[in-house]
C-alpha atoms as a PDB file:
ATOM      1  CA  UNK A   1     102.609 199.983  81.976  1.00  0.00           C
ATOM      2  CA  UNK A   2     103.553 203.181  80.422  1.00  0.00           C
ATOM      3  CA  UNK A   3     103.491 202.743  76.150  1.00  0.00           C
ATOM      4  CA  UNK A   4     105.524 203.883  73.883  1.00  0.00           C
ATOM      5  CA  UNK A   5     104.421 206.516  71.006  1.00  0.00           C
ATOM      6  CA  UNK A   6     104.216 205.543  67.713  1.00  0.00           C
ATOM      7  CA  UNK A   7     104.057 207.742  64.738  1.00  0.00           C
ATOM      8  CA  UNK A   8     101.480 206.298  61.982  1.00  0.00           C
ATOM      9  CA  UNK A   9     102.174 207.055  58.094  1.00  0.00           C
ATOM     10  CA  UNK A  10      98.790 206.892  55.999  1.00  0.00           C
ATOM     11  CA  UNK A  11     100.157 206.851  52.089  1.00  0.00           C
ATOM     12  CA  UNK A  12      97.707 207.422  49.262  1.00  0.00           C
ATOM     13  CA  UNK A  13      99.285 206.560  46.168  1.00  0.00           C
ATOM     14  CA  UNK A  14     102.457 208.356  46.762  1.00  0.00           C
ATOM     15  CA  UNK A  15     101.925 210.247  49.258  1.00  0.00           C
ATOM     16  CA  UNK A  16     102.670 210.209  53.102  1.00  0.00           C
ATOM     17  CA  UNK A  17     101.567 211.776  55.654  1.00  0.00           C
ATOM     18  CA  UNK A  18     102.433 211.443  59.877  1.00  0.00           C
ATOM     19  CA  UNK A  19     100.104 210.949  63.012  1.00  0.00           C
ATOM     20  CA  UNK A  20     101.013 210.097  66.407  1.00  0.00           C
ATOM     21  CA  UNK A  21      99.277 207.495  67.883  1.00  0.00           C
ATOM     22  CA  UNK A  22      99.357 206.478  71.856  1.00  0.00           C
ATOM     23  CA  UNK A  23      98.152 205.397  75.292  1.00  0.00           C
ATOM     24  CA  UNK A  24      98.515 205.115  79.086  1.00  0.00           C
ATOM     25  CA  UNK A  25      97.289 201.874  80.676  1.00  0.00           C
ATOM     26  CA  UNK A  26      97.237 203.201  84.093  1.00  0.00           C
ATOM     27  CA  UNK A  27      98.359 200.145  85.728  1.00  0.00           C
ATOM     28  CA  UNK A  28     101.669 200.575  87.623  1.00  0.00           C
ATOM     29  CA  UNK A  29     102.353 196.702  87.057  1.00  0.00           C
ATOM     30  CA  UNK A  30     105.554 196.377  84.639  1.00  0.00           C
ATOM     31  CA  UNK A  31     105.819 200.169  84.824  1.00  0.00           C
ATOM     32  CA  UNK A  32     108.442 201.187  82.072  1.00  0.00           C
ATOM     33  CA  UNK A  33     109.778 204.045  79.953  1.00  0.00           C
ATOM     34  CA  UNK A  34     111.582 201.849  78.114  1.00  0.00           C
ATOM     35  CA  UNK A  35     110.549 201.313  74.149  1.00  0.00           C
ATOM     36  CA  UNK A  36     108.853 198.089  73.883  1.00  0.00           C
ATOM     37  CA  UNK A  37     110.649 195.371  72.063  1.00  0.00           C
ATOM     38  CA  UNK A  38     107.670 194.360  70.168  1.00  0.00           C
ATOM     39  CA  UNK A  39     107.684 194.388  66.261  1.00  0.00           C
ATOM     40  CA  UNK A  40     103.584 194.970  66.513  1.00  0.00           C
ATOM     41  CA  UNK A  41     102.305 198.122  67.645  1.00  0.00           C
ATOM     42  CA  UNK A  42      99.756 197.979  70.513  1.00  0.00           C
ATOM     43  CA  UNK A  43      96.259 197.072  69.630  1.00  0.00           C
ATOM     44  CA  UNK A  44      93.828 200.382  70.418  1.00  0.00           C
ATOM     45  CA  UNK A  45      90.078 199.749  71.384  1.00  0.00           C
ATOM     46  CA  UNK A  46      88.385 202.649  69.709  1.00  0.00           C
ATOM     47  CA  UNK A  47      84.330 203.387  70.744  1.00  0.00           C
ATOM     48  CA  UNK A  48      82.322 204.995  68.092  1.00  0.00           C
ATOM     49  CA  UNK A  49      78.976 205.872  67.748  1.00  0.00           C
ATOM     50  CA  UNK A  50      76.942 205.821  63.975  1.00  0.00           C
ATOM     51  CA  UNK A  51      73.910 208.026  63.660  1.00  0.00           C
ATOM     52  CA  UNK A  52      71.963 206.323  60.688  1.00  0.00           C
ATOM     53  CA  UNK A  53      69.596 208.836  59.072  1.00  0.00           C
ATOM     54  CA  UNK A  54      66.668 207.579  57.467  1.00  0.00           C
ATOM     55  CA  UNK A  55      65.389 208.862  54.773  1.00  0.00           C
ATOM     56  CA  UNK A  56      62.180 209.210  52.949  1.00  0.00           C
ATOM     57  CA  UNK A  57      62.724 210.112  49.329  1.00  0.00           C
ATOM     58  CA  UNK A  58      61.038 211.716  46.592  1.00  0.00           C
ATOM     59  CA  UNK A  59      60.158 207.973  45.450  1.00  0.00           C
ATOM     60  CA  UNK A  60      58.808 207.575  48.479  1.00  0.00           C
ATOM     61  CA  UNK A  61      61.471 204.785  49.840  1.00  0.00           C
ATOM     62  CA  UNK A  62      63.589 204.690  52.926  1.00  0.00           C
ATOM     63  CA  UNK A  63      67.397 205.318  52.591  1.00  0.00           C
ATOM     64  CA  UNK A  64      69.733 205.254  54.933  1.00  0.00           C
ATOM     65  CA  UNK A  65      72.860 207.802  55.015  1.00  0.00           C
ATOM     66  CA  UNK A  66      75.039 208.162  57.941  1.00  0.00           C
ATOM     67  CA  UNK A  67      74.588 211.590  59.611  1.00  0.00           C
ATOM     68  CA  UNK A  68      78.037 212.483  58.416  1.00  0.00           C
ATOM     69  CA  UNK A  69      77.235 212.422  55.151  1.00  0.00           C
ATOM     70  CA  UNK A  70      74.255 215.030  55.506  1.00  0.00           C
ATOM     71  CA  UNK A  71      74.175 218.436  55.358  1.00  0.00           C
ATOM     72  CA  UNK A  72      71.116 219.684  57.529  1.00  0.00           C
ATOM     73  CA  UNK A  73      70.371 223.295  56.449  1.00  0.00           C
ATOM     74  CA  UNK A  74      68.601 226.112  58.770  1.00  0.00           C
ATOM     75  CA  UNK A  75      64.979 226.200  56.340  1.00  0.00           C
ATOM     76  CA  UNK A  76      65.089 222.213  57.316  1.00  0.00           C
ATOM     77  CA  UNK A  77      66.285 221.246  53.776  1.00  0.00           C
ATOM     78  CA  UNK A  78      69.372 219.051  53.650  1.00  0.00           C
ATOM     79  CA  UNK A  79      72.080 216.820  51.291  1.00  0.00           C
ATOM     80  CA  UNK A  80      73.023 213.734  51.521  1.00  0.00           C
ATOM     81  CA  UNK A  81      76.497 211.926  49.788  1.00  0.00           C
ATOM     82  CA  UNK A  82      78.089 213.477  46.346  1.00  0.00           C
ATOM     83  CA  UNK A  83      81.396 213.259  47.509  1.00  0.00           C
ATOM     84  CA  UNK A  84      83.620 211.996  44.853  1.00  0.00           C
ATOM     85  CA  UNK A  85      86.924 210.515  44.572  1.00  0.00           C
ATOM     86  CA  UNK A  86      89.925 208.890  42.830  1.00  0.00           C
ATOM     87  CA  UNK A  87      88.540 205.620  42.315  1.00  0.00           C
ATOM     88  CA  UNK A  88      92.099 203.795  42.175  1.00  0.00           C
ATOM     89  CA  UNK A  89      93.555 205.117  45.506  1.00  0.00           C
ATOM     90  CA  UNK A  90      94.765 202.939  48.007  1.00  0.00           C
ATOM     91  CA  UNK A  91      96.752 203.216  51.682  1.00  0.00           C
ATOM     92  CA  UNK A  92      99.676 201.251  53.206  1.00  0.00           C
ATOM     93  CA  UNK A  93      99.625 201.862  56.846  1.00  0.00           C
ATOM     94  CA  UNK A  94     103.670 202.597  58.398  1.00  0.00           C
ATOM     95  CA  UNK A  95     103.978 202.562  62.067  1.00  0.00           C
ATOM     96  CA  UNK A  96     107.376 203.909  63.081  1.00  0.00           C
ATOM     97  CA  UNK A  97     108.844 204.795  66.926  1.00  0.00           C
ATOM     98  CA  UNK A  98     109.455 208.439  66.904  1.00  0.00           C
ATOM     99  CA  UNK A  99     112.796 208.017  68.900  1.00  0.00           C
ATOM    100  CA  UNK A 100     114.345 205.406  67.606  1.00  0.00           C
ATOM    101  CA  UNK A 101     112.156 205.912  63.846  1.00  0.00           C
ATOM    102  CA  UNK A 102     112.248 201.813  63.686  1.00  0.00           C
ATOM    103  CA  UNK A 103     109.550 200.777  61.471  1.00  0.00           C
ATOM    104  CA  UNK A 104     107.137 197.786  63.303  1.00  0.00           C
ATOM    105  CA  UNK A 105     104.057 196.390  61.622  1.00  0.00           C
ATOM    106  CA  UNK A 106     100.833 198.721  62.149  1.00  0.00           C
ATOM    107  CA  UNK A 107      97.940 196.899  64.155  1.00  0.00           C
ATOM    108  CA  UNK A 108      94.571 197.782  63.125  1.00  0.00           C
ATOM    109  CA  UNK A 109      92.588 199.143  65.681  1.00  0.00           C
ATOM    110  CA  UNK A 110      89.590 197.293  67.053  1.00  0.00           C
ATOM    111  CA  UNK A 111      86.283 199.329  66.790  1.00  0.00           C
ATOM    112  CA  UNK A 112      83.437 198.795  69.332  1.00  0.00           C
ATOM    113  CA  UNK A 113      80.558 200.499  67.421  1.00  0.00           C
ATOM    114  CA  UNK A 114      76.975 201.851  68.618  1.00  0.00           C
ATOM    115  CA  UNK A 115      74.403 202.465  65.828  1.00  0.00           C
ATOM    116  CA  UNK A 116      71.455 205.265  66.324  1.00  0.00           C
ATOM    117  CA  UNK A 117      68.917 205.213  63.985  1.00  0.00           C
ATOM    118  CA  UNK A 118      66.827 208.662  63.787  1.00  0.00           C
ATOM    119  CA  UNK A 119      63.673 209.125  61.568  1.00  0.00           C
ATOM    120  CA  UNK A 120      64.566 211.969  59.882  1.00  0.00           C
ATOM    121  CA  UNK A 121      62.124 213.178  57.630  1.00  0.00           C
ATOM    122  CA  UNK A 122      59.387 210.972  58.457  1.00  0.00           C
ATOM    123  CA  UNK A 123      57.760 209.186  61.507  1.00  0.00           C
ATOM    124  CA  UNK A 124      56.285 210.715  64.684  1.00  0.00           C
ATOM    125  CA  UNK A 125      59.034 213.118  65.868  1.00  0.00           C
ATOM    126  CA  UNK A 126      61.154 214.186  62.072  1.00  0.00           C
ATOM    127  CA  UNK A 127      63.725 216.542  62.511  1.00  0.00           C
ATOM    128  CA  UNK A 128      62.287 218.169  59.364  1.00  0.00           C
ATOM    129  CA  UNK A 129      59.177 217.712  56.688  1.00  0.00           C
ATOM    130  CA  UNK A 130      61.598 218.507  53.290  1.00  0.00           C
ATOM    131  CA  UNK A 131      61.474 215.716  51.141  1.00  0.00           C
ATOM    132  CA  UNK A 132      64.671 215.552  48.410  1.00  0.00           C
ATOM    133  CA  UNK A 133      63.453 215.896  45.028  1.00  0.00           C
ATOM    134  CA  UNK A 134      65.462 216.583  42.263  1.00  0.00           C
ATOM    135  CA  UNK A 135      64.547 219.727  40.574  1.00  0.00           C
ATOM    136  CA  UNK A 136      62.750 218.743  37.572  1.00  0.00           C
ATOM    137  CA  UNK A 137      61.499 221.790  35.416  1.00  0.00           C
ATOM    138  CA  UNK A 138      58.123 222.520  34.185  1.00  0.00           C
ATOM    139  CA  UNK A 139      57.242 220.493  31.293  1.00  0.00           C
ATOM    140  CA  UNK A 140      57.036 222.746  28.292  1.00  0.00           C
ATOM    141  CA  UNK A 141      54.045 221.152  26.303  1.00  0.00           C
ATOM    142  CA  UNK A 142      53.841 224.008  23.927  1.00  0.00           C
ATOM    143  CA  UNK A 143      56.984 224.205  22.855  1.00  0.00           C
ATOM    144  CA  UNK A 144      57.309 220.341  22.498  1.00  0.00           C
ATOM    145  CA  UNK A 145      54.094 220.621  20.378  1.00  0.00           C
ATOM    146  CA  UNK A 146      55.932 223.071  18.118  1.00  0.00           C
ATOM    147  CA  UNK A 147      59.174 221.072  17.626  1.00  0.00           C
ATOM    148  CA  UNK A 148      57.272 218.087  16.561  1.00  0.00           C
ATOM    149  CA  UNK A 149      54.533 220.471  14.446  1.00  0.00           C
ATOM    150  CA  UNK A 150      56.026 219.321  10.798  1.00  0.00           C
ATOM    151  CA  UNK A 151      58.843 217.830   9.484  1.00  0.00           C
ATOM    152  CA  UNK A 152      59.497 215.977   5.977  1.00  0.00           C
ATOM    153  CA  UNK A 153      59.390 212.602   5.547  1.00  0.00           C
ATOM    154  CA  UNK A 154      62.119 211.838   2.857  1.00  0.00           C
ATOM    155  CA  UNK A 155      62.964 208.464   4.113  1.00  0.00           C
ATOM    156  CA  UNK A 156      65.672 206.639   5.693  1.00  0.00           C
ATOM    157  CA  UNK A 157      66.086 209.558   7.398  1.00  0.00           C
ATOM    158  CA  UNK A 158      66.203 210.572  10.923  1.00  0.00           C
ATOM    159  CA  UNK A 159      63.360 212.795  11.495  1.00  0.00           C
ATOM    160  CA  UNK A 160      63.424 214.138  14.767  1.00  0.00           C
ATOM    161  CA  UNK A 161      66.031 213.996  18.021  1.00  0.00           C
ATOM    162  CA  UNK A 162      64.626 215.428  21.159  1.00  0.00           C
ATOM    163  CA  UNK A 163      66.730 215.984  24.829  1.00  0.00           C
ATOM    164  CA  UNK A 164      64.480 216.127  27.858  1.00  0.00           C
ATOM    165  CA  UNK A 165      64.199 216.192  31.371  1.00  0.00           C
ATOM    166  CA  UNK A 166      61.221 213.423  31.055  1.00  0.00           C
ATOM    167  CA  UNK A 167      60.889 209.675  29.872  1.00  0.00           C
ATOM    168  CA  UNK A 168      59.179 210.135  26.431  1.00  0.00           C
ATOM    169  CA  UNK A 169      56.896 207.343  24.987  1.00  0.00           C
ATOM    170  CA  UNK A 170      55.320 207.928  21.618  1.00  0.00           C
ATOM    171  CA  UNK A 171      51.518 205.904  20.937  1.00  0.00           C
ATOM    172  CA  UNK A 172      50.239 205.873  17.606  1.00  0.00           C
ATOM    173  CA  UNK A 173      53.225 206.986  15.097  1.00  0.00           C
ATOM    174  CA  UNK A 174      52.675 206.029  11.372  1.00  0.00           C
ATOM    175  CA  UNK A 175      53.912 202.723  10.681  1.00  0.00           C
ATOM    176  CA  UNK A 176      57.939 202.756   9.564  1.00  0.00           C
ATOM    177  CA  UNK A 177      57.994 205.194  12.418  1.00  0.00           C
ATOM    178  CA  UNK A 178      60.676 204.003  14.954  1.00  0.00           C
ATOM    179  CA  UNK A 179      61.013 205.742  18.246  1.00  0.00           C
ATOM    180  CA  UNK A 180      63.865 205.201  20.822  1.00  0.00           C
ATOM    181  CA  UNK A 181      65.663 206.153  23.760  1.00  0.00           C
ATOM    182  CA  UNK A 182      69.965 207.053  22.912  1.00  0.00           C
ATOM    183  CA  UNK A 183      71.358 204.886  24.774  1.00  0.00           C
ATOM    184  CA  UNK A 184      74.984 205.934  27.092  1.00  0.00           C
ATOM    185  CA  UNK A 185      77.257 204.238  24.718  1.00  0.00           C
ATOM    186  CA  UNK A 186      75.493 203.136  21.459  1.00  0.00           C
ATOM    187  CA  UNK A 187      73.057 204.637  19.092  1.00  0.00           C
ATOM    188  CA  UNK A 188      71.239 201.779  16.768  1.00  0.00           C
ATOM    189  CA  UNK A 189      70.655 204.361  13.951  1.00  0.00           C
ATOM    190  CA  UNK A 190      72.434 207.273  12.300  1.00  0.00           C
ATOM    191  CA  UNK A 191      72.467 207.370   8.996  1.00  0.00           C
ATOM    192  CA  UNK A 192      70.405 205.143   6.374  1.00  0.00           C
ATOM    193  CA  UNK A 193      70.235 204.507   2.667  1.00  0.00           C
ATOM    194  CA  UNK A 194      67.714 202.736   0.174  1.00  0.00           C
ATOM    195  CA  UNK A 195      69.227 199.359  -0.745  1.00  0.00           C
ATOM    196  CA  UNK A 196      69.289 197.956  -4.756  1.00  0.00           C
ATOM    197  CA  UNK A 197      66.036 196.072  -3.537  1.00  0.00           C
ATOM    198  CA  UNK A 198      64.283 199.171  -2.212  1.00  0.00           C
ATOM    199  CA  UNK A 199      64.715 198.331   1.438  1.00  0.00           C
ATOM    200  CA  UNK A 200      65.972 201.400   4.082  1.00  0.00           C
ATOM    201  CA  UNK A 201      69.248 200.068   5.492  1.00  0.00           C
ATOM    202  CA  UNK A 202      70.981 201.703   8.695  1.00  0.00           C
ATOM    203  CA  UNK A 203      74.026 201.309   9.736  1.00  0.00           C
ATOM    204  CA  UNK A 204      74.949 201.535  13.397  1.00  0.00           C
ATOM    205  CA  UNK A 205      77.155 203.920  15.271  1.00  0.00           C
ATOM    206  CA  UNK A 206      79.554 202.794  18.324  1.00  0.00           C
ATOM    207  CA  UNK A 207      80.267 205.517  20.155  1.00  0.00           C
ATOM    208  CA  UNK A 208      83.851 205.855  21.185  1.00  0.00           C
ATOM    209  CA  UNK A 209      84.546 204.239  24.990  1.00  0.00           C
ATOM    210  CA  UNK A 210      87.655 206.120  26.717  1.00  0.00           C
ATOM    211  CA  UNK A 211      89.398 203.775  29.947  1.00  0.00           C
ATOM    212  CA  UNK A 212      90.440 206.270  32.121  1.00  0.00           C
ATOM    213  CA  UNK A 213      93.350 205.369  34.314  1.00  0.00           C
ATOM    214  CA  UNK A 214      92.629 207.087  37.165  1.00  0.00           C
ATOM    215  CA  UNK A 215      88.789 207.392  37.221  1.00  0.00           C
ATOM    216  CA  UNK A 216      86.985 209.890  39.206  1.00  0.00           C
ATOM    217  CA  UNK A 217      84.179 207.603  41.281  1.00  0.00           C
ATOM    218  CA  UNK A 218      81.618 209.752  42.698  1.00  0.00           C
ATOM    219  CA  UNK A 219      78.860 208.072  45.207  1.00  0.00           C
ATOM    220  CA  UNK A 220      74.970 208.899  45.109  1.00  0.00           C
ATOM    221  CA  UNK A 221      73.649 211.891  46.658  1.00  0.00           C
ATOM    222  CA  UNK A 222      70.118 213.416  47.668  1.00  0.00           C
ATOM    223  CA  UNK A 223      68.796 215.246  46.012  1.00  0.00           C
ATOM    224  CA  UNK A 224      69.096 213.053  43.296  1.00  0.00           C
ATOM    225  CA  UNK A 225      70.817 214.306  39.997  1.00  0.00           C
ATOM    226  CA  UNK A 226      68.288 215.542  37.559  1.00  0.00           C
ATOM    227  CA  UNK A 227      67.784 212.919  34.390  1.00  0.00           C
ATOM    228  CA  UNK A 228      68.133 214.186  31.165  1.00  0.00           C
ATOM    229  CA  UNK A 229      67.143 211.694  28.320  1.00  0.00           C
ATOM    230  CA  UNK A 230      67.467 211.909  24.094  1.00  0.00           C
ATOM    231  CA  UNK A 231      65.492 210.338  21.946  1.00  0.00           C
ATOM    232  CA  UNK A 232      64.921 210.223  18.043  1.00  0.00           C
ATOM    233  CA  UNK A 233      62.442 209.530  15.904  1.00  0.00           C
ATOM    234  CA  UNK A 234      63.491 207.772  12.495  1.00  0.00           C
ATOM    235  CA  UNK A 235      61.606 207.424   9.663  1.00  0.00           C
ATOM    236  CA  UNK A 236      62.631 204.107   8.392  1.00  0.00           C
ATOM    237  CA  UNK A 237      60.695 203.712   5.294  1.00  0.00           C
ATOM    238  CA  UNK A 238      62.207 203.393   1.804  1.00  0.00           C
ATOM    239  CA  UNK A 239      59.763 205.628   0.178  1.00  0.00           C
ATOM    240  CA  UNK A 240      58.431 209.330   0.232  1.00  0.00           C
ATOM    241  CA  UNK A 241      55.181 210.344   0.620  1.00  0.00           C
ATOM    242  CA  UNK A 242      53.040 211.188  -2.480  1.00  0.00           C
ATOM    243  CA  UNK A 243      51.528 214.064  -0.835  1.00  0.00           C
ATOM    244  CA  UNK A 244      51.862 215.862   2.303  1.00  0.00           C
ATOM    245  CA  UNK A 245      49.900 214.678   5.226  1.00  0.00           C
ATOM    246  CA  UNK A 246      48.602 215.181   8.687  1.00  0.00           C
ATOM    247  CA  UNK A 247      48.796 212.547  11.834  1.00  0.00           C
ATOM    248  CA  UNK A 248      47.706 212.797  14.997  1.00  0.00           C
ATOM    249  CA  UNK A 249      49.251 210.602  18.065  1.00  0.00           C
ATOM    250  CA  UNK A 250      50.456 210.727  21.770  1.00  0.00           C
ATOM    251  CA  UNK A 251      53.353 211.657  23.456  1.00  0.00           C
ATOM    252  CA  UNK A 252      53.407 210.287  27.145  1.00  0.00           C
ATOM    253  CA  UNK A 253      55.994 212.182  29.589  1.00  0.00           C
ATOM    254  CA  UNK A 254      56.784 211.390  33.070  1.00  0.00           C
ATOM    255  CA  UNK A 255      60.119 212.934  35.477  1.00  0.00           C
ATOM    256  CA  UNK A 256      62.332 210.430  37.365  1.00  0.00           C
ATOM    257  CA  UNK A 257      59.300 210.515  40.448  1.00  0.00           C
ATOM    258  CA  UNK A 258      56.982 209.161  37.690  1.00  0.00           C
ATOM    259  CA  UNK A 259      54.946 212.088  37.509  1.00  0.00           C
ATOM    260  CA  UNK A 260      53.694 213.531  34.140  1.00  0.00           C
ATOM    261  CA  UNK A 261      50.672 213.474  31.335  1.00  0.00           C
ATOM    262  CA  UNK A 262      50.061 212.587  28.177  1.00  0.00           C
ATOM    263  CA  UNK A 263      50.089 215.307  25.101  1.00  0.00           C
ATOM    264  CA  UNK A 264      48.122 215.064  22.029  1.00  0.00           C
ATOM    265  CA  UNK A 265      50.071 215.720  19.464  1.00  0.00           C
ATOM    266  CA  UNK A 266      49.591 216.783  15.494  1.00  0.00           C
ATOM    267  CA  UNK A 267      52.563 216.653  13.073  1.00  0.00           C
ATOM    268  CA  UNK A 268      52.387 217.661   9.846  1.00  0.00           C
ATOM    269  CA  UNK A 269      54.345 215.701   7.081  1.00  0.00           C
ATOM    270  CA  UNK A 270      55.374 217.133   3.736  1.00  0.00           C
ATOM    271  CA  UNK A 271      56.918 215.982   0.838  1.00  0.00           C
ATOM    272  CA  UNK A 272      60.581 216.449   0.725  1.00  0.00           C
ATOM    273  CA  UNK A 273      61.786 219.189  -1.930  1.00  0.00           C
END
């Protein structure tokens, strides 16, 4: 029996857009030219094969990506994902006859799928040895030595804010010494004053959150965006210092892969003016 042709409208938000969809059966049983009567358009049977990629990371764990979502380079490097997209979109599916432009309810298509897994960067026969790391910069030890060489210690105070590329952990600060990671949408300490009773109080800054109507969704990708962290150091005692002093401690640094060192550090404190 001979099918009719259907048109097929895909609308995203408001917006629509044609495709002509058909088939032949072959079989001269029922033969027709005739529009079918049917309010349901003819189910299709539609064979695809998925090519999996697996992945080996720079955190050395298996992803998997389908192979349309990778971009295989000539020097054996590659991309995964990133794509990003209007995170409120939506489709109504429209079948219409192109002669007659009747509108009949759109079947969905049945998919027979076939999945192929390939070893891509790993295993006995990769298709390449590049492994996606983000790229992190060199750590710049002096220059973190010499942002952190002296300060004043007035009190109440924040003493230090750093942005880096590396998780930061201080060991051995003086005691009042807090240090902490900004957080995306809070920051526990901005501004502080001494209390009647001599105590440091802080108060506590809510950053602003915007709802965005139509939000811009973007999905992962390898290689992996690089981090980028800030910290501050706050000096939440009530006092000053009497004199200026020297202290040594620690500063421990490691990238998103978890590699790094540890610094030793020397800060010099002086009495505020």
């Amino acid at each position: 029996m001979k099918m009719g042709f259907f048109k097929f409208i895909a609308v995203s938000g408001f917006v629509f857009a044609g495709v002509l969809a058909g088939c032949d059966s072959g079989s001269s049983s029922s033969a027709t030219n005739e529009p079918s009567s049917s309010s349901v358009a003819d189910v299709k049977t539609i064979y695809v094969t998925d090519t999996i990629y697996q992945v080996k990371t720079g955190r050395d764990t298996i992803q998997e990506w389908n192979s349309e979502s990778c971009n295989i380079k000539e020097d054996g490097s590659f991309t995964c994902g990133g794509k990003c997209s209007n995170g409120d979109s939506y489709a109504v599916r429209i079948c219409i006859y192109p002669d007659t432009e009747q509108q009949i309810e759109c079947s969905e298509p049945v998919y027979v799928r076939d999945t192929v897994y390939v070893e891509l960067n790993y295993g006995d026969h990769p298709l390449t040895d590049y492994i996606p790391y983000a790229k992190v910069p060199e750590f710049d030890g002096d220059s973190v030595k010499k942002h952190f060489a002296e300060f004043s210690r007035a009190g109440c105070a924040v003493s230090q804010k750093f942005s880096s590329n590396y998780s930061l952990e201080a060991i051995g600060l003086p005691e009042k010494y807090i240090w902490y990671e900004v957080s995306d949408f809070s920051d526990r300490y901005y501004s502080g004053t001494r209390g009647d009773d001599g105590n440091c109080l802080f108060s506590a800054l809510l950053k602003d959150v915007v709802t965005v109507s139509n939000p811009i969704v973007c999905e992962p990708s390898l290689p992996e965006s690089l981090m980028r962290k800030t910290y501050k150091l706050v000096d939440t005692s009530a006092g000053f210092l009497t004199a200026d002093t020297t202290i040594q401690w620690k500063l421990v640094y490691k990238d998103q892969y978890g590699r790094g060192d540890t610094l030793d550090m020397t800060t010099h404190l002086t009495i505020p003016e």
